[in-house]
Protein backbone atom coordinates (compact mmCIF):
# COMPACT_ATOMS: atom_id res chain seq x y z
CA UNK A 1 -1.59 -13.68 -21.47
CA UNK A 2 -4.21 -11.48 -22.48
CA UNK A 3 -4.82 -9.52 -25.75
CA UNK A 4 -4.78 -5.53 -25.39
CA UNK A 5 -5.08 -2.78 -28.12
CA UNK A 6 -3.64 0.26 -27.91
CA UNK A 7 -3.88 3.59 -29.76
CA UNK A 8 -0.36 5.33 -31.11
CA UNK A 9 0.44 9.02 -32.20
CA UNK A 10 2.67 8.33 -35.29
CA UNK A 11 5.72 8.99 -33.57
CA UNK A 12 5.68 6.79 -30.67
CA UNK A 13 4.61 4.20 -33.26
CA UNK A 14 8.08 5.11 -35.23
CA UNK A 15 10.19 5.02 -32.28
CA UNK A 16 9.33 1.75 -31.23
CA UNK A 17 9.64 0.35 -34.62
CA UNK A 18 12.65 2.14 -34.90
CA UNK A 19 13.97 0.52 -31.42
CA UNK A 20 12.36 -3.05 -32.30
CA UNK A 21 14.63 -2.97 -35.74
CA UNK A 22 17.71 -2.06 -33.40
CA UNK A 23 17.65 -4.48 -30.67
CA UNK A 24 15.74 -7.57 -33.06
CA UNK A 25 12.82 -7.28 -30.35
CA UNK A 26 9.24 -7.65 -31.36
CA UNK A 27 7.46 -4.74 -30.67
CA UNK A 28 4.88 -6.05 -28.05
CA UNK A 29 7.85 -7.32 -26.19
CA UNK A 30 9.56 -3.71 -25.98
CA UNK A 31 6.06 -2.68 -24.80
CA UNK A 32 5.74 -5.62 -22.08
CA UNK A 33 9.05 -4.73 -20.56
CA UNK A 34 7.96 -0.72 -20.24
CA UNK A 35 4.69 -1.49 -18.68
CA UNK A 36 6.73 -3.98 -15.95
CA UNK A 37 8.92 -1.07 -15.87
CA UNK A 38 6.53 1.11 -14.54
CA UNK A 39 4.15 -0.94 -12.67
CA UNK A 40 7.51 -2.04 -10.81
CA UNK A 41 8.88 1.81 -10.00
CA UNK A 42 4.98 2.13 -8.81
CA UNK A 43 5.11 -0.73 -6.29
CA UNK A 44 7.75 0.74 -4.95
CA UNK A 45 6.52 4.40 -4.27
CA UNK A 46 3.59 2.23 -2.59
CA UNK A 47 6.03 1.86 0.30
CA UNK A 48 7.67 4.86 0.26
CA UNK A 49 4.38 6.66 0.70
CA UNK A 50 3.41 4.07 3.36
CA UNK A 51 6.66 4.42 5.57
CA UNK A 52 5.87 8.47 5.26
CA UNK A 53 2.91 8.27 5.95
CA UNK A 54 3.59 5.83 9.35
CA UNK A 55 7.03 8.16 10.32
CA UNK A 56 6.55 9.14 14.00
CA UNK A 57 3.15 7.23 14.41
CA UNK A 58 4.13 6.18 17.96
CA UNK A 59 6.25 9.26 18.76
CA UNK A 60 3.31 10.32 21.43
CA UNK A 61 2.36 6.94 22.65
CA UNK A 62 3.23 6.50 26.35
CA UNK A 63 4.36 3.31 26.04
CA UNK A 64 6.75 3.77 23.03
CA UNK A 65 10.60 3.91 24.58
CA UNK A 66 11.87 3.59 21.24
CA UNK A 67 15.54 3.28 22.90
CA UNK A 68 14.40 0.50 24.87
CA UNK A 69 12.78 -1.01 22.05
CA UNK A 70 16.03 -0.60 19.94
CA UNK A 71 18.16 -1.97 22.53
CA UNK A 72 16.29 -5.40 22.84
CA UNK A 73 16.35 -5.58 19.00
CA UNK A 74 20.30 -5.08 19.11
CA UNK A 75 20.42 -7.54 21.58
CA UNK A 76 18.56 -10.06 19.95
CA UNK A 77 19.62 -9.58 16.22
CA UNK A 78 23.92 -9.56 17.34
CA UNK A 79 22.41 -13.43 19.13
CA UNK A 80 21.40 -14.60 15.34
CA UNK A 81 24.06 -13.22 14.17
C-alpha cells in the first residue's frame, strides 16, 4: 500500500468525519472504498464504450452470415449444455 495526500475543502473533510464517527470506519478506509467505487463503475464503461464502438463492425463484410454464424453457435452451446 502506498502513502497518498490529499487536499480537502472543509466540508468534504466534515462529512467524512461525520460518516467515519457513524459507521466506526477510519477515515482512509471510507476513502479506499470510494476510490474502488469509482475505478470499478469506470472499468465497466471501458466495455460499454468498446461493445459501441464494435456494434455492426462486420455488418458489410461479405463473409459475415450472422444467421449462419448464430445457428452453429446454438447448435454447439444446446451440445454443452
Amino acid at each position: 500500500m502506498h502513502r497518498t495526500q490529499i487536499y480537502l475543502d472543509e466540508e468534504e473533510r466534515e462529512a467524512l468525519t461525520a460518516l467515519a464517527r457513524r459507521t466506526g470506519r477510519p477515515v482512509t478506509e471510507i476513502i479506499r472504498e470510494a476510490i474502488g467505487f469509482y475505478l470499478s463503475r469506470d472499468k465497466g464503461s471501458d466495455l460499454a464504450n468498446a461493445l459501441r464502438e464494435t456494434h455492426g463492425l462486420w455488418r458489410d463484410h461479405p463473409s459475415a452470415d450472422l444467421r449462419q454464424l448464430r445457428s452453429e453457435w446454438e447448435t454447439r452451446s444446446q451440445r454443452w449444455s
